[in-house]
Protein backbone atom coordinates (compact mmCIF):
# COMPACT_ATOMS: atom_id res chain seq x y z
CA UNK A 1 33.25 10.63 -8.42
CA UNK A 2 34.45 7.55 -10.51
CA UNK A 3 32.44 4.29 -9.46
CA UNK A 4 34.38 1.01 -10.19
CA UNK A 5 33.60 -2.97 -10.27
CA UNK A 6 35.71 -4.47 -7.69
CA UNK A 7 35.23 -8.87 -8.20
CA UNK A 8 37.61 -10.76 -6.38
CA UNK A 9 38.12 -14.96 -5.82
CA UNK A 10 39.44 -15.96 -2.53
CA UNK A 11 42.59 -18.41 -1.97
CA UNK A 12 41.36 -21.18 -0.15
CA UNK A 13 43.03 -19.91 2.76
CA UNK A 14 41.54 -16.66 2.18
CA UNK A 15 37.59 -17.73 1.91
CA UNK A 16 38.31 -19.45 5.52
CA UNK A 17 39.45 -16.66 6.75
CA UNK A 18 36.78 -14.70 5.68
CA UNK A 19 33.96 -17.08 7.07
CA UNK A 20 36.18 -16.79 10.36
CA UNK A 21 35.63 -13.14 10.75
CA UNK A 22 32.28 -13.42 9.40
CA UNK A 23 30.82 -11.98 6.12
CA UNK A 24 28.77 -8.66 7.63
CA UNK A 25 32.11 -8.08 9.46
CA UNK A 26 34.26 -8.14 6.15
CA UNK A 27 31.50 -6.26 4.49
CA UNK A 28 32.15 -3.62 7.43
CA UNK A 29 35.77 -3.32 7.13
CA UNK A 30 35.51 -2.61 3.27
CA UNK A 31 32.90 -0.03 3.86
CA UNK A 32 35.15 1.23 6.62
CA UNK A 33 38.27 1.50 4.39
CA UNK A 34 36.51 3.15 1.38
CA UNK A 35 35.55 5.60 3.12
CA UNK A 36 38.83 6.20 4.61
CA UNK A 37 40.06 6.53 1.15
CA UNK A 38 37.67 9.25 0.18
CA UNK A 39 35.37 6.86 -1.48
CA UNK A 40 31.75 4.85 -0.12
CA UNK A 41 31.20 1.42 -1.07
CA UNK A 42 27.63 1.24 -3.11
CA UNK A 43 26.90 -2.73 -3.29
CA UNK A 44 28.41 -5.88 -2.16
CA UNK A 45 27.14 -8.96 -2.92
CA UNK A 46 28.48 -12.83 -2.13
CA UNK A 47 28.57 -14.96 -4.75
CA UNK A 48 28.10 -18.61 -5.25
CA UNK A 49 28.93 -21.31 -8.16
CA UNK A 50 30.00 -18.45 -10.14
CA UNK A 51 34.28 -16.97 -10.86
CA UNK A 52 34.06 -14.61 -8.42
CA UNK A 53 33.53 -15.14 -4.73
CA UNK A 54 32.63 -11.00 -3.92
CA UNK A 55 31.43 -8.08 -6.34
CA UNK A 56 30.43 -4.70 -5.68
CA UNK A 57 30.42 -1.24 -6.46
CA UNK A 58 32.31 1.46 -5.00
CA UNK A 59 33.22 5.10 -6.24
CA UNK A 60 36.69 6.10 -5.49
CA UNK A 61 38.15 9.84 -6.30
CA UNK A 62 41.09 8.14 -8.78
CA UNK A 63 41.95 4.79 -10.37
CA UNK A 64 45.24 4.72 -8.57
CA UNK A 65 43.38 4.92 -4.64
CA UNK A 66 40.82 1.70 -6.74
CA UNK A 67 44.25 -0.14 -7.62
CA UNK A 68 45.52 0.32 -4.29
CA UNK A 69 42.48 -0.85 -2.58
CA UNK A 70 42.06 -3.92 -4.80
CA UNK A 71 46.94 -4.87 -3.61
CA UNK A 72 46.27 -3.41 -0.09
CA UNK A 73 43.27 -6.34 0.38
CA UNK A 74 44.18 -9.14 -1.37
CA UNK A 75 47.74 -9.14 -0.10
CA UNK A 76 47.64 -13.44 0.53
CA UNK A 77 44.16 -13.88 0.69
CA UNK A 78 42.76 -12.98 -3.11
CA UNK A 79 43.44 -15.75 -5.98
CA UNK A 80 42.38 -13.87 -8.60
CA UNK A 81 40.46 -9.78 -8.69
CA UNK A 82 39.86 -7.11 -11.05
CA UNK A 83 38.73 -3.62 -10.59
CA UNK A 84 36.55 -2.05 -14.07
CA UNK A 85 36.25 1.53 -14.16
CA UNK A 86 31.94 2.20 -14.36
CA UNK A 87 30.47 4.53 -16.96
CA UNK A 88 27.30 6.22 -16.83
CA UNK A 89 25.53 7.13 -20.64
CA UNK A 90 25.73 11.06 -19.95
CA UNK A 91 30.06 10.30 -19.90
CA UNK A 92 29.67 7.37 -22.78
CA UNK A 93 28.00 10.27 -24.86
CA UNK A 94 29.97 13.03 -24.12
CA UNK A 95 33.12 10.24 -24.96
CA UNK A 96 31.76 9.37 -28.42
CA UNK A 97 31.19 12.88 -29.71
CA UNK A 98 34.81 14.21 -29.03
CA UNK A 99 37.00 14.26 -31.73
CA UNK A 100 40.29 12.56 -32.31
CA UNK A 101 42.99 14.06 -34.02
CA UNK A 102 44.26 10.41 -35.31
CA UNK A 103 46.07 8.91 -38.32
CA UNK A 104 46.69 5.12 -38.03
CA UNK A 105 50.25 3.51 -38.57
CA UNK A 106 50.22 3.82 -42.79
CA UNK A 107 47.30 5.48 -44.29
């Protein structure tokens, strides 16, 4: 299953919410709602002094359930997020030996 970076900064609104609910509770709600999508959340990890107030590691079954997750949660409470698409080396190989049947724009 596709695993994907999720890092998202809080509005100031949104980090007191948050802290309202509580951080283990938050954590359990995203756990809760990744797996209703099909998926499991991996990591999660807090952040401090750094962009990005949350990142962690999930694997979703497509990239449009990940995009969904990432407008569905930050609907007035995110500031900023972005969700990467993960890579193990067994799919980086398997990437760099296939062939492209390619000519670029004059040559």
């Amino acid at each position: 299953m596709p695993k994907y970076l999720f890092m998202v900064k809080y509005t100031p609104e949104g980090a007191k919410l948050a802290k309202g609910d509580g951080y283990a509770a938050r954590q359990s709600i995203n756990e809760k709602s990744f797996e209703a999508l099909g998926g499991r959340l991996e990591q999660w990890y807090w952040t401090s002094g750094g962009d990005w107030d949350i990142v962690g590691i999930a694997e979703l079954p497509t990239e449009a359930l990940a995009t969904l997750k990432t407008m569905v949660d930050g609907a007035g409470t995110f500031a900023r997020d972005s969700t990467i698409e993960l890579f193990d080396s067994v799919t980086m190989d398997a990437a760099a030996g296939a062939k492209v049947d390619y000519r670029p724009p004059g040559q």
